[in-house]
N, C-alpha and C. Protein backbone atom coordinates (compact mmCIF):
# COMPACT_ATOMS: atom_id res chain seq x y z
N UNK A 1 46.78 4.33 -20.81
CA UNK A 1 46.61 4.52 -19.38
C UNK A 1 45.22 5.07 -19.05
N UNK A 2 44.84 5.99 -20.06
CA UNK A 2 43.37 6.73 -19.56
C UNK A 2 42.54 5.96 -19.51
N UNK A 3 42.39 4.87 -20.74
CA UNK A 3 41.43 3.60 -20.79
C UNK A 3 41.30 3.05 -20.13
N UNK A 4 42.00 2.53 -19.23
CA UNK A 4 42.60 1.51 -18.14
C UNK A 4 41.86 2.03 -17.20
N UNK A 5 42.26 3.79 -16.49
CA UNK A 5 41.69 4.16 -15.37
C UNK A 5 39.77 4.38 -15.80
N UNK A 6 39.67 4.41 -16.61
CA UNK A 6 38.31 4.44 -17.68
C UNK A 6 37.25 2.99 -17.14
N UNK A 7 38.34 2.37 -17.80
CA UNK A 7 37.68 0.42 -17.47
C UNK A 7 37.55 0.48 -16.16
N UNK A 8 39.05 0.89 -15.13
CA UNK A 8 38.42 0.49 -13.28
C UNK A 8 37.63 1.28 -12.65
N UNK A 9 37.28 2.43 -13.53
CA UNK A 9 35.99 3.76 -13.02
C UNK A 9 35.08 2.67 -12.95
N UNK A 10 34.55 2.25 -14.21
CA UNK A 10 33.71 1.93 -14.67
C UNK A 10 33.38 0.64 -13.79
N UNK A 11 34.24 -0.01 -13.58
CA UNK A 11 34.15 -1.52 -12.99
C UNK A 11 33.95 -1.09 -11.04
N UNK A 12 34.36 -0.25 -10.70
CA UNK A 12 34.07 -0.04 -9.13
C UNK A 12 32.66 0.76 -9.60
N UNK A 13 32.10 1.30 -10.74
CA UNK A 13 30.29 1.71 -10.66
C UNK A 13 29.87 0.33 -10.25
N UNK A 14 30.20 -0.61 -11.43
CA UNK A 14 29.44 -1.49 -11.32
C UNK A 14 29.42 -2.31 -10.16
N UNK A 15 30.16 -2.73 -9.77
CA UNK A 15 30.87 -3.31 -8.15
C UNK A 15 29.82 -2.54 -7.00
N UNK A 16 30.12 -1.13 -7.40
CA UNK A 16 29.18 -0.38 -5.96
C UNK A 16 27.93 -0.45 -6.64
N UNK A 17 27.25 -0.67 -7.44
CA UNK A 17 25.92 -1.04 -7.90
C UNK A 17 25.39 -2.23 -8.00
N UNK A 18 26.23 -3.24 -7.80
CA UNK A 18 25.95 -4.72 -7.37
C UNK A 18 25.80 -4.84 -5.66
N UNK A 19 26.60 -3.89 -4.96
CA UNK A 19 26.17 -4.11 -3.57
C UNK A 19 25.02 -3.24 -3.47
N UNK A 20 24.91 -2.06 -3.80
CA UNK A 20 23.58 -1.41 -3.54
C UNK A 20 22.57 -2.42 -3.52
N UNK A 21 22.28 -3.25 -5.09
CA UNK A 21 21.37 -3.95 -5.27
C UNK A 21 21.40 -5.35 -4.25
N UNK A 22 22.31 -5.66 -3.62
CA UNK A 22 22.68 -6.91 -2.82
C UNK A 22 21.57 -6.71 -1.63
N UNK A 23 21.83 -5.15 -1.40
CA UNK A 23 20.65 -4.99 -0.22
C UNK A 23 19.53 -4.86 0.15
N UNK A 24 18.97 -4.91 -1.19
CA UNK A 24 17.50 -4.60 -1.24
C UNK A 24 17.36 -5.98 -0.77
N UNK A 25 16.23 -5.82 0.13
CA UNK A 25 15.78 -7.11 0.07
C UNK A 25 13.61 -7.66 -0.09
N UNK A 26 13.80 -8.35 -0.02
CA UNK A 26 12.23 -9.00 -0.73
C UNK A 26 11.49 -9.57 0.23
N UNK A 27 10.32 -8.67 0.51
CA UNK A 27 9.36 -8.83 2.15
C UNK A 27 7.93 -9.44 0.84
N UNK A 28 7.31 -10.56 1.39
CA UNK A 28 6.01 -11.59 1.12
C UNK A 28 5.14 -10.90 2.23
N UNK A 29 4.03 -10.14 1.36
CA UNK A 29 2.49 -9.96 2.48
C UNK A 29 2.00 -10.48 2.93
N UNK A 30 2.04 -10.63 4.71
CA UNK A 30 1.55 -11.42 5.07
C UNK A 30 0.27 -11.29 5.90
N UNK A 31 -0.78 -12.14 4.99
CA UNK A 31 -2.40 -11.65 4.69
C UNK A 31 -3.05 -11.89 6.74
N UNK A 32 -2.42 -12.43 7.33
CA UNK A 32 -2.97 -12.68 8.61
C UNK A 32 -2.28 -11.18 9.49
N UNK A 33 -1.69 -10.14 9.22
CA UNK A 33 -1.35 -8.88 9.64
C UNK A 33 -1.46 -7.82 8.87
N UNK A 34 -2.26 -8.06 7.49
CA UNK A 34 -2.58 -7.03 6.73
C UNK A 34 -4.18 -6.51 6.12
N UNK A 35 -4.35 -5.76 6.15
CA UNK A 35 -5.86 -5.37 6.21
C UNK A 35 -5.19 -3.80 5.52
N UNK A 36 -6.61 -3.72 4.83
CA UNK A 36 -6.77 -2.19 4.41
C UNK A 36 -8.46 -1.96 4.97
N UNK A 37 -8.17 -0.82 5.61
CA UNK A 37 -9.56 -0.49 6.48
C UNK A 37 -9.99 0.80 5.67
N UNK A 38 -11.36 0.71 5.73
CA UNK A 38 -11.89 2.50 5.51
C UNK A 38 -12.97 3.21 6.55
N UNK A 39 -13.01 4.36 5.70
CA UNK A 39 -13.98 4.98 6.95
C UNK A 39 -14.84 5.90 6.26
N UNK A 40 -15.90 6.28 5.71
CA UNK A 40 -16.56 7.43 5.58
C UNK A 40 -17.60 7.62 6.34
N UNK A 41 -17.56 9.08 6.38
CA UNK A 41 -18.84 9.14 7.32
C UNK A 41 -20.15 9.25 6.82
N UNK A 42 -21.84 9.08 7.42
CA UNK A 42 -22.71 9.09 7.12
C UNK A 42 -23.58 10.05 7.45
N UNK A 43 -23.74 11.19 6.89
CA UNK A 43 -24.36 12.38 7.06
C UNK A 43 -24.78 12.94 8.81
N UNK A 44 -23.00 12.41 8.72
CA UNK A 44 -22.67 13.61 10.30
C UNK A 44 -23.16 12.80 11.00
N UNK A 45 -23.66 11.84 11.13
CA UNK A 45 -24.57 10.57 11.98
C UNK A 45 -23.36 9.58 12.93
N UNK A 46 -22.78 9.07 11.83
CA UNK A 46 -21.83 7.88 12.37
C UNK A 46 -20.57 7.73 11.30
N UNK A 47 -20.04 6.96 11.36
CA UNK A 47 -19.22 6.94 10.58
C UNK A 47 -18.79 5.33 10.05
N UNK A 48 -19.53 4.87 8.75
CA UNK A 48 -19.29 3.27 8.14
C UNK A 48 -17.73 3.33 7.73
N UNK A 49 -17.58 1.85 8.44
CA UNK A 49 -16.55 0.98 7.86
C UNK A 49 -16.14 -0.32 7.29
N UNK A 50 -15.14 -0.42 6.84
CA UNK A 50 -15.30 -1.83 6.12
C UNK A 50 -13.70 -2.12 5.96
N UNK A 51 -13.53 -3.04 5.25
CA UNK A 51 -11.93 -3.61 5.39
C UNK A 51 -12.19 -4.56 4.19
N UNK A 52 -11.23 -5.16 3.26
CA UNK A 52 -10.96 -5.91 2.33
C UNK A 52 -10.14 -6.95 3.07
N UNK A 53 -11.02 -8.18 2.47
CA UNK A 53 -10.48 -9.87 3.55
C UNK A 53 -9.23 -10.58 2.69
N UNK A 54 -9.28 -10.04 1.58
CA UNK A 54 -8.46 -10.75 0.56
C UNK A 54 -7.39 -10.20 -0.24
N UNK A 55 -5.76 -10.17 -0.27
CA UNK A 55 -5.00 -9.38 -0.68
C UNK A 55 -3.37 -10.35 -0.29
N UNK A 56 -2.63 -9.54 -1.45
CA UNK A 56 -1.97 -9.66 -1.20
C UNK A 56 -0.52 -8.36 -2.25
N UNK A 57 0.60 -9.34 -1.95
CA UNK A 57 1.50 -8.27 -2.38
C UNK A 57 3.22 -8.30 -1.84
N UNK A 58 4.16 -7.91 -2.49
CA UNK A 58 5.61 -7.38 -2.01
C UNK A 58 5.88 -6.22 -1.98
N UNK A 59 7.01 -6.43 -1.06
CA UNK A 59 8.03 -4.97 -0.70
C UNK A 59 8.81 -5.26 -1.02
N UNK A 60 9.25 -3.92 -1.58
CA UNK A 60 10.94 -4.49 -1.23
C UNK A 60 11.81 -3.44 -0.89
N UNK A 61 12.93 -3.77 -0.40
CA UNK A 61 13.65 -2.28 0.88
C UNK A 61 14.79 -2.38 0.90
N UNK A 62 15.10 -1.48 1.21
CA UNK A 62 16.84 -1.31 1.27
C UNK A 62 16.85 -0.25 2.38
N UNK A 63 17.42 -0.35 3.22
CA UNK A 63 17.34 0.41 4.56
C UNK A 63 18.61 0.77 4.56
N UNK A 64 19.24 0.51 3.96
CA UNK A 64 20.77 1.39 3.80
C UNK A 64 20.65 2.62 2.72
N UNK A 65 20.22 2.26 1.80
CA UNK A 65 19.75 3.11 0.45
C UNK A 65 18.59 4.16 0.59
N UNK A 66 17.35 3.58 2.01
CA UNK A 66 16.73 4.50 2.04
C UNK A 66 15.69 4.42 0.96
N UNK A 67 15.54 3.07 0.10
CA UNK A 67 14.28 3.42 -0.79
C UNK A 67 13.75 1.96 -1.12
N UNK A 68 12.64 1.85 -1.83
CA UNK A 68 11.56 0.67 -1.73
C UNK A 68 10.51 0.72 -2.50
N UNK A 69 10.28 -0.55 -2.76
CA UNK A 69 9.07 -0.52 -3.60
C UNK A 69 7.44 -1.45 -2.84
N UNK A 70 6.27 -0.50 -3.03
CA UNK A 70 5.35 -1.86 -2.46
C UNK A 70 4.58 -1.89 -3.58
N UNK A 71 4.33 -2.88 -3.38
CA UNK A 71 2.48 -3.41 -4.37
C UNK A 71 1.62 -4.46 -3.80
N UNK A 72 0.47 -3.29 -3.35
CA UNK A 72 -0.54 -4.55 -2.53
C UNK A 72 -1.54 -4.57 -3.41
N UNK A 73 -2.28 -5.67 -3.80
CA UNK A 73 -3.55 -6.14 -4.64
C UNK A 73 -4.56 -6.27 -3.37
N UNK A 74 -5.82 -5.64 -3.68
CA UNK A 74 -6.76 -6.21 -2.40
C UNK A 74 -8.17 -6.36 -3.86
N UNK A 75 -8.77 -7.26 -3.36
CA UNK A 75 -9.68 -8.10 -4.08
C UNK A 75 -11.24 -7.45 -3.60
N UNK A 76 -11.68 -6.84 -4.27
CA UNK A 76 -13.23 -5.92 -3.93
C UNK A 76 -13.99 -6.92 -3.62
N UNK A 77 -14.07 -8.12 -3.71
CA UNK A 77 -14.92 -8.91 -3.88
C UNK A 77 -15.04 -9.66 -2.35
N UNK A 78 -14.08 -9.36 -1.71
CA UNK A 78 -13.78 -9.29 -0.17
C UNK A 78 -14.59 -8.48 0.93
N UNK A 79 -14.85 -7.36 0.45
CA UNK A 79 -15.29 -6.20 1.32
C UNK A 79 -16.26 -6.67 2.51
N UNK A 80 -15.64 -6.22 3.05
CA UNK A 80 -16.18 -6.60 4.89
C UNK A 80 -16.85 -5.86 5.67
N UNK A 81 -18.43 -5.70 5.92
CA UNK A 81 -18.54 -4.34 6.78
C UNK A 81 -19.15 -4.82 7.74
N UNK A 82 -19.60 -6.29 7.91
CA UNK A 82 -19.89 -7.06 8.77
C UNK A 82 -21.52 -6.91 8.67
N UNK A 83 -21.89 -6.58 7.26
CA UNK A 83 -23.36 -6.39 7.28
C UNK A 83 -23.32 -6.77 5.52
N UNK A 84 -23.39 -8.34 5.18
CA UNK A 84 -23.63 -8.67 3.64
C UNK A 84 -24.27 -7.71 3.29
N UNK A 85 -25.91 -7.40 3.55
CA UNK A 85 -26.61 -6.57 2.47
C UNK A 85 -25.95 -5.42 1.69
N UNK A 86 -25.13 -4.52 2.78
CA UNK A 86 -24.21 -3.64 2.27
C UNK A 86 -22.66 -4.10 1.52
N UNK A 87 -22.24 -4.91 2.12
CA UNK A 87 -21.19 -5.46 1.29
C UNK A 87 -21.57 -5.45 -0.18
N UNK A 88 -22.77 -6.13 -0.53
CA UNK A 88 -23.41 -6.49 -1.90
C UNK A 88 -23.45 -5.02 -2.89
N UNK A 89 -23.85 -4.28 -1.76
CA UNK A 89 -24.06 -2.86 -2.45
C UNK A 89 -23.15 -1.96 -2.78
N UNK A 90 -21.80 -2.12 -1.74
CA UNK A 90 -20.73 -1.72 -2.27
C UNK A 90 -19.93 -2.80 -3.43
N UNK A 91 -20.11 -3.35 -3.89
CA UNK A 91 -19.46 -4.50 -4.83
C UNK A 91 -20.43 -3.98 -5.90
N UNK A 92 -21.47 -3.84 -5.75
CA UNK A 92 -22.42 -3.17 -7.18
C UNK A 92 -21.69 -2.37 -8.01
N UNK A 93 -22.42 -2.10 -9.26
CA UNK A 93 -22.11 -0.68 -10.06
C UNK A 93 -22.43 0.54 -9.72
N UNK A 94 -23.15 0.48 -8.67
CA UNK A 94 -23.13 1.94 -8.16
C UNK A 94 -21.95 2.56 -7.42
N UNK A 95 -21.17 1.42 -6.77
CA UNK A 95 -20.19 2.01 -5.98
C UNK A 95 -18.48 1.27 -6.67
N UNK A 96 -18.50 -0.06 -6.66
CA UNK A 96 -17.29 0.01 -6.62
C UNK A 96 -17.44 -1.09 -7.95
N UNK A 97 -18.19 -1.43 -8.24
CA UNK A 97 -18.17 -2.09 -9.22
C UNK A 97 -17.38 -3.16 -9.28
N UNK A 98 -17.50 -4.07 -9.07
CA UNK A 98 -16.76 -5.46 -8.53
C UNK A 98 -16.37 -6.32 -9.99
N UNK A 99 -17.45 -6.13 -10.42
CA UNK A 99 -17.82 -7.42 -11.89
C UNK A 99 -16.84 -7.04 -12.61
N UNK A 100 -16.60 -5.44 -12.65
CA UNK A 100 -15.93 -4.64 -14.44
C UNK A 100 -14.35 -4.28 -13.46
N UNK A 101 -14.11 -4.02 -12.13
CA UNK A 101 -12.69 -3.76 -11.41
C UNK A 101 -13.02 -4.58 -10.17
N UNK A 102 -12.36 -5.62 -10.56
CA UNK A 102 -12.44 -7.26 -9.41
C UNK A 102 -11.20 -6.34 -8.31
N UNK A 103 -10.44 -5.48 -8.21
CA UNK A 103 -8.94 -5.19 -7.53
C UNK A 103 -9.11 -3.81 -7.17
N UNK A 104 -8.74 -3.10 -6.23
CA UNK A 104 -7.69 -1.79 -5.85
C UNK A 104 -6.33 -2.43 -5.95
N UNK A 105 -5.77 -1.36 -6.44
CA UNK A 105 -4.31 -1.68 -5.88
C UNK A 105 -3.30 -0.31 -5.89
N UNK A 106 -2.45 -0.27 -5.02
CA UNK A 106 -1.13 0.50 -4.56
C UNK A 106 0.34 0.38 -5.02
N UNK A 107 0.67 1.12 -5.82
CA UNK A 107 2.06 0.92 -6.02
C UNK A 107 2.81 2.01 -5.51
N UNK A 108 3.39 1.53 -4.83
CA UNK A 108 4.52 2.70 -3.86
C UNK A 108 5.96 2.75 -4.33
N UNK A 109 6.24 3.70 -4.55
CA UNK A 109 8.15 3.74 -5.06
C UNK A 109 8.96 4.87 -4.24
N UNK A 110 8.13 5.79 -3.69
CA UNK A 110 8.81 6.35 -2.96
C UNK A 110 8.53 6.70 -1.07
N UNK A 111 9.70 6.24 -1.00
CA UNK A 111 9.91 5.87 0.38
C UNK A 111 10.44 7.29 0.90
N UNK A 112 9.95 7.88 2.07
CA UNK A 112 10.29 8.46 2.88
C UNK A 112 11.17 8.07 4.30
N UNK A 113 12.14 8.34 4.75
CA UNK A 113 12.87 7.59 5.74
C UNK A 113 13.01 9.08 7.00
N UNK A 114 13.05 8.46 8.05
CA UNK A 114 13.49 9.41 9.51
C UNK A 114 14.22 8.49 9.78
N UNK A 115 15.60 8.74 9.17
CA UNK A 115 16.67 7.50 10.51
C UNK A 115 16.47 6.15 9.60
N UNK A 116 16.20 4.97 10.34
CA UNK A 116 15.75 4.02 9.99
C UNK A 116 14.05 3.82 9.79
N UNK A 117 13.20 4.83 10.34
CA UNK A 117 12.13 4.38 10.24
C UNK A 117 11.26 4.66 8.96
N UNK A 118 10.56 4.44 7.89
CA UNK A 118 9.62 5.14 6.87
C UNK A 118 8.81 5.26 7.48
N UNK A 119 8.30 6.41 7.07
CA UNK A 119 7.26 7.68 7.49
C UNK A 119 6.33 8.32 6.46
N UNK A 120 7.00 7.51 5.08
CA UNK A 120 5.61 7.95 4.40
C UNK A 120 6.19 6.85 2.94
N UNK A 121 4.82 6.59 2.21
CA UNK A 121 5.01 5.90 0.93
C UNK A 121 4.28 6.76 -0.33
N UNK A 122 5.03 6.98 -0.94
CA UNK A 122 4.03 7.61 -1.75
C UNK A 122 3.96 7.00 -3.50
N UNK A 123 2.64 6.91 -4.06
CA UNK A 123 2.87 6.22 -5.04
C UNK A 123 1.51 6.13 -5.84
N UNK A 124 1.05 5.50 -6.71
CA UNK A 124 -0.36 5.20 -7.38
C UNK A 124 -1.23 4.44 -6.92
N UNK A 125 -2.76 4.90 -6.67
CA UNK A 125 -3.47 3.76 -6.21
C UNK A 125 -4.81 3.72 -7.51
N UNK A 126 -5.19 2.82 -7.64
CA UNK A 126 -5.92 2.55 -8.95
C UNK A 126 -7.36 2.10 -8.01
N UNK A 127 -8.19 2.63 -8.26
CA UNK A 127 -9.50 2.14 -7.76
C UNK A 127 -10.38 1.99 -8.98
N UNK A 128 -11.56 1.06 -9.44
CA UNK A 128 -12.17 1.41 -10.24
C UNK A 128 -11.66 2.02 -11.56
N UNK A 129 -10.78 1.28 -11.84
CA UNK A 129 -9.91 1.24 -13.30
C UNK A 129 -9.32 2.70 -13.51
N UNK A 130 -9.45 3.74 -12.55
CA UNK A 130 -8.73 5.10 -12.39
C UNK A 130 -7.43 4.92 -11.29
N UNK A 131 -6.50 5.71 -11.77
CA UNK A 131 -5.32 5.89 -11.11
C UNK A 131 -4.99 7.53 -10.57
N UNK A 132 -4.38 7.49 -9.36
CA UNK A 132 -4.22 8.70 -8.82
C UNK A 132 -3.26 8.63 -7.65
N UNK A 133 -2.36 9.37 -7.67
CA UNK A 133 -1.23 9.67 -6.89
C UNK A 133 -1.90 9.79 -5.38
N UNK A 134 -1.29 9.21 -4.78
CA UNK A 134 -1.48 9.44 -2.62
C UNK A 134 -0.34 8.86 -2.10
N UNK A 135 -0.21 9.49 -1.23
CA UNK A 135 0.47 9.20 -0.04
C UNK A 135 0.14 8.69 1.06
N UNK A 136 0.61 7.54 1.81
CA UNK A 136 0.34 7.03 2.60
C UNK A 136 1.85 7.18 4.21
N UNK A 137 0.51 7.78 4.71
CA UNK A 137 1.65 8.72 6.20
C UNK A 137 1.83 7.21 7.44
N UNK A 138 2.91 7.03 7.42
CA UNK A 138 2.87 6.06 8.79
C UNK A 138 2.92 6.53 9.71
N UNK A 139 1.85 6.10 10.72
CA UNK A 139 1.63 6.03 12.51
C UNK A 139 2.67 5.74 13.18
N UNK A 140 3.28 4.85 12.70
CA UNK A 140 4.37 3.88 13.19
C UNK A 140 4.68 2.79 12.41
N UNK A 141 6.18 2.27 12.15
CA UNK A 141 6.76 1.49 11.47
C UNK A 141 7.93 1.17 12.36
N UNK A 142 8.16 -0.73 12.04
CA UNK A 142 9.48 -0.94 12.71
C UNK A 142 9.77 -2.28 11.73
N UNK A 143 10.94 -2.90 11.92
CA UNK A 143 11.13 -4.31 11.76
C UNK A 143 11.62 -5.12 13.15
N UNK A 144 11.24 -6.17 12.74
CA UNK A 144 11.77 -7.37 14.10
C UNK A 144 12.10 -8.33 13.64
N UNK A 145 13.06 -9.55 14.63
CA UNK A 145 12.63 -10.67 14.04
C UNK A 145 11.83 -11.72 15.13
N UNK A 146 11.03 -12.51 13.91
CA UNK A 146 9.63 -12.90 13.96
C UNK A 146 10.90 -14.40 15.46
N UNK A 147 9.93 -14.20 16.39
CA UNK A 147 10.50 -15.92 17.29
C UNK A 147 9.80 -17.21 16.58
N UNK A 148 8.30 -16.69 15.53
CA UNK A 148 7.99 -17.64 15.39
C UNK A 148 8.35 -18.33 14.05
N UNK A 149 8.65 -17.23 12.95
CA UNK A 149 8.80 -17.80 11.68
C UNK A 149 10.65 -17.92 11.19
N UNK A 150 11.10 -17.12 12.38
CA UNK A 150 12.78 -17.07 12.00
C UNK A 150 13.12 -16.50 10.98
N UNK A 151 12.15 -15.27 10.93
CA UNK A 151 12.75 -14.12 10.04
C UNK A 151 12.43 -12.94 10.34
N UNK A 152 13.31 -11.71 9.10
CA UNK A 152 12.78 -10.62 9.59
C UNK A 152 11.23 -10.41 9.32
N UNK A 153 10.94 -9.69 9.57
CA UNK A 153 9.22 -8.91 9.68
C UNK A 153 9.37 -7.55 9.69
N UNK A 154 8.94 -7.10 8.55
CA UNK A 154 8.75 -4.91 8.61
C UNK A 154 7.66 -5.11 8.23
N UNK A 155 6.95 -4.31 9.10
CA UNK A 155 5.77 -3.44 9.28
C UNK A 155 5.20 -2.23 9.76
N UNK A 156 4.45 -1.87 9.12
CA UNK A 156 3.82 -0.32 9.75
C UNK A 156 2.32 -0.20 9.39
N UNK A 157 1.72 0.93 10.44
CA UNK A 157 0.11 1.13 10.41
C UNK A 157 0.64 2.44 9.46
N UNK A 158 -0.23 2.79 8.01
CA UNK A 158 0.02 3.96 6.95
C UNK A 158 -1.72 4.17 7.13
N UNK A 159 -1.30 5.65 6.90
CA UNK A 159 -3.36 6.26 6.84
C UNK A 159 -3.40 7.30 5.39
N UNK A 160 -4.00 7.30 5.11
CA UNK A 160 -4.37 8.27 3.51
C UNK A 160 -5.39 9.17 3.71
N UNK A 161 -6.17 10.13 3.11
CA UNK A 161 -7.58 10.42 2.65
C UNK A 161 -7.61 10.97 1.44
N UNK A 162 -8.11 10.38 0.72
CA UNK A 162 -8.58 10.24 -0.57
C UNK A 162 -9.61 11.04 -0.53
N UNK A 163 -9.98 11.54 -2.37
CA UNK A 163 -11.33 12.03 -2.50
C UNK A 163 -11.90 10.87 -3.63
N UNK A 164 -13.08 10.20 -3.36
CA UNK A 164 -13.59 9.22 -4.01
C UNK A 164 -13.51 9.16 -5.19
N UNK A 165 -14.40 10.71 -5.32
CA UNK A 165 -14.86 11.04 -6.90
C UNK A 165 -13.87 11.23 -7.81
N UNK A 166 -12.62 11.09 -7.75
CA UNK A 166 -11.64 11.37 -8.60
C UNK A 166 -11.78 10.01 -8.78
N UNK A 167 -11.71 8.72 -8.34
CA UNK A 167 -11.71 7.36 -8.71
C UNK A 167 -13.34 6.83 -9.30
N UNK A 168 -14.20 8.06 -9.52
CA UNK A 168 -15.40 7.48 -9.93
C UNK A 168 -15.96 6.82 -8.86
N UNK A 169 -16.04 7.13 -7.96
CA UNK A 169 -16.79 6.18 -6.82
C UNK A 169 -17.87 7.73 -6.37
N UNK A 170 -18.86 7.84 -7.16
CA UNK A 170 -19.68 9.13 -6.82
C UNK A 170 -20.96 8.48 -5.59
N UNK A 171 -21.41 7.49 -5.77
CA UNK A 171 -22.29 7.25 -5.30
C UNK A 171 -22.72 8.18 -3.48
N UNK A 172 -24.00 8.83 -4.19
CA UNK A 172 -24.29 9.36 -2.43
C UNK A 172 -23.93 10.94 -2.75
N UNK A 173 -23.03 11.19 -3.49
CA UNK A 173 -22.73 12.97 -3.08
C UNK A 173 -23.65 13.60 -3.64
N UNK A 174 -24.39 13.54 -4.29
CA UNK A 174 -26.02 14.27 -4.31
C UNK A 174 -26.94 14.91 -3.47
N UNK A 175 -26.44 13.14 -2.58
CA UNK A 175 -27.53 13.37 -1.63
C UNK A 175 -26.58 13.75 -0.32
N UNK A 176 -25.56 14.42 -0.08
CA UNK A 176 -24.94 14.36 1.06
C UNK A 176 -23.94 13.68 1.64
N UNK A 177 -23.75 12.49 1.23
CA UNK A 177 -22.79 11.91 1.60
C UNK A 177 -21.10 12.21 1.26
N UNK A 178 -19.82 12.09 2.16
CA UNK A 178 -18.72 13.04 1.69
C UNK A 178 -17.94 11.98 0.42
N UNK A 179 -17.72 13.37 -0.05
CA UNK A 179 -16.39 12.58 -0.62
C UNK A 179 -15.31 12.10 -0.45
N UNK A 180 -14.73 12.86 0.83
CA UNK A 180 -13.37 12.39 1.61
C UNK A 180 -14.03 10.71 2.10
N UNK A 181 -12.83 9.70 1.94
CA UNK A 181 -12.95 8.85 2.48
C UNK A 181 -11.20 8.39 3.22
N UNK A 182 -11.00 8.18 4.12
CA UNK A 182 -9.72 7.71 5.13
C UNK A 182 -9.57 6.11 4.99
N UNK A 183 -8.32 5.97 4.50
CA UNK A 183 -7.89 4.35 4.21
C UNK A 183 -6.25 4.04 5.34
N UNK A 184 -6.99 3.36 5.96
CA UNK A 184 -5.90 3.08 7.11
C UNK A 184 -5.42 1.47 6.66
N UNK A 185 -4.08 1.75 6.40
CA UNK A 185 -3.25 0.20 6.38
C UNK A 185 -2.59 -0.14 7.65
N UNK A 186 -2.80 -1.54 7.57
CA UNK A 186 -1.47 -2.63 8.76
C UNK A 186 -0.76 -3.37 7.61
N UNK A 187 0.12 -3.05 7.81
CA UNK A 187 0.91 -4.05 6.67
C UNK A 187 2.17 -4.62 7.42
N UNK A 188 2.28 -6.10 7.00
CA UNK A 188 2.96 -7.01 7.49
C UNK A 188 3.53 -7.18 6.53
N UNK A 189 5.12 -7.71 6.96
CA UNK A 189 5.78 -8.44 5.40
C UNK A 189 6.86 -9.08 6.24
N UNK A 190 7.07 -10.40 5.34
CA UNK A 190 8.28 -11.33 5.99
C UNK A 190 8.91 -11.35 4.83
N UNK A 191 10.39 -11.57 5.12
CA UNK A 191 11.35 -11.56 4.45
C UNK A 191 12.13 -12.76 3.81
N UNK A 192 11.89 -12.74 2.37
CA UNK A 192 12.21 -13.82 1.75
C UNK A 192 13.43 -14.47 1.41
């Protein structure tokens, strides 16, 4: 008899761990609503920015469970500041080194939830072949569904600030320039 109630313990884990997993579901980045932007400033003057044109990546979520995974790839070789000469210079070895780390990338596993909404991701971001824990705080996050593609869509604007030099990106603090730099995401994802 104990075996028995043993085996149907065991068989309603697995049962309630097949629906847990039933709900996760699998969001495709979608590169025409996603951008990773930055910002540092220039010796108290102004403040340069730039954005990566090329990326991509999945989510994946469970909004019943409350937890998720992301991974966005963005391609250095993209970098956008709307001024090539500098683009070139950030893709150099002085700054981000393009040739020897072609990628940033983000892996998020822990999800923060208010209700239904996430409010924060927190997870590894690898710049320049270094890895380092951040968090990324959302502005705002929702899902909908899309009228045009006939699915769902979750998205949210997430903001960070990083310190460079922990990723080897020194270039400039010698001479003044900060180390804090602010990485603001839009991230789009449709549901597969």
């Amino acid at each position: 008899m104990r075996n028995t109630l043993l085996a149907l313990a065991a068989m309603a884990t697995l049962a309630a761990a097949g629906v847990a997993q039933a709900q996760t579901a699998t969001y495709a980045i979608d590169p025409s609503h996603t951008f990773a932007t930055f910002e540092i400033g220039h010796f108290g003057a102004s403040v340069n920015r730039g954005r990566f044109d090329k990326k991509e990546g999945t989510v994946q979520l469970d909004k019943a469970a409350k937890t998720g995974k992301v991974e966005l790839t963005f391609d250095i070789t993209s970098i956008n500041t709307g001024t090539p000469p500098f683009d070139k210079h950030l893709q150099s070895a002085d700054i981000f080194d393009a040739a020897k780390f072609p990628t940033a990338k983000f892996v998020g596993d822990k999800f923060t939830f208010d209700g239904d909404k996430v409010v924060s991701v927190s997870g590894d971001l690898t710049i320049k072949g270094k890895t380092q824990p951040a968090t990324f705080k959302a502005n705002q996050f929702a899902c909908y569904q899309s009228q045009m593609l006939k699915r769902e869509v979750c998205g949210g604007d997430f903001e960070t600030t990083i310190d460079r030099t922990q990723f080897g990106v020194d270039y400039g603090t010698a001479f003044g320039m900060p180390k804090n730099v602010r990485i603001v995401a839009q991230i789009e994802a449709v549901k597969q």
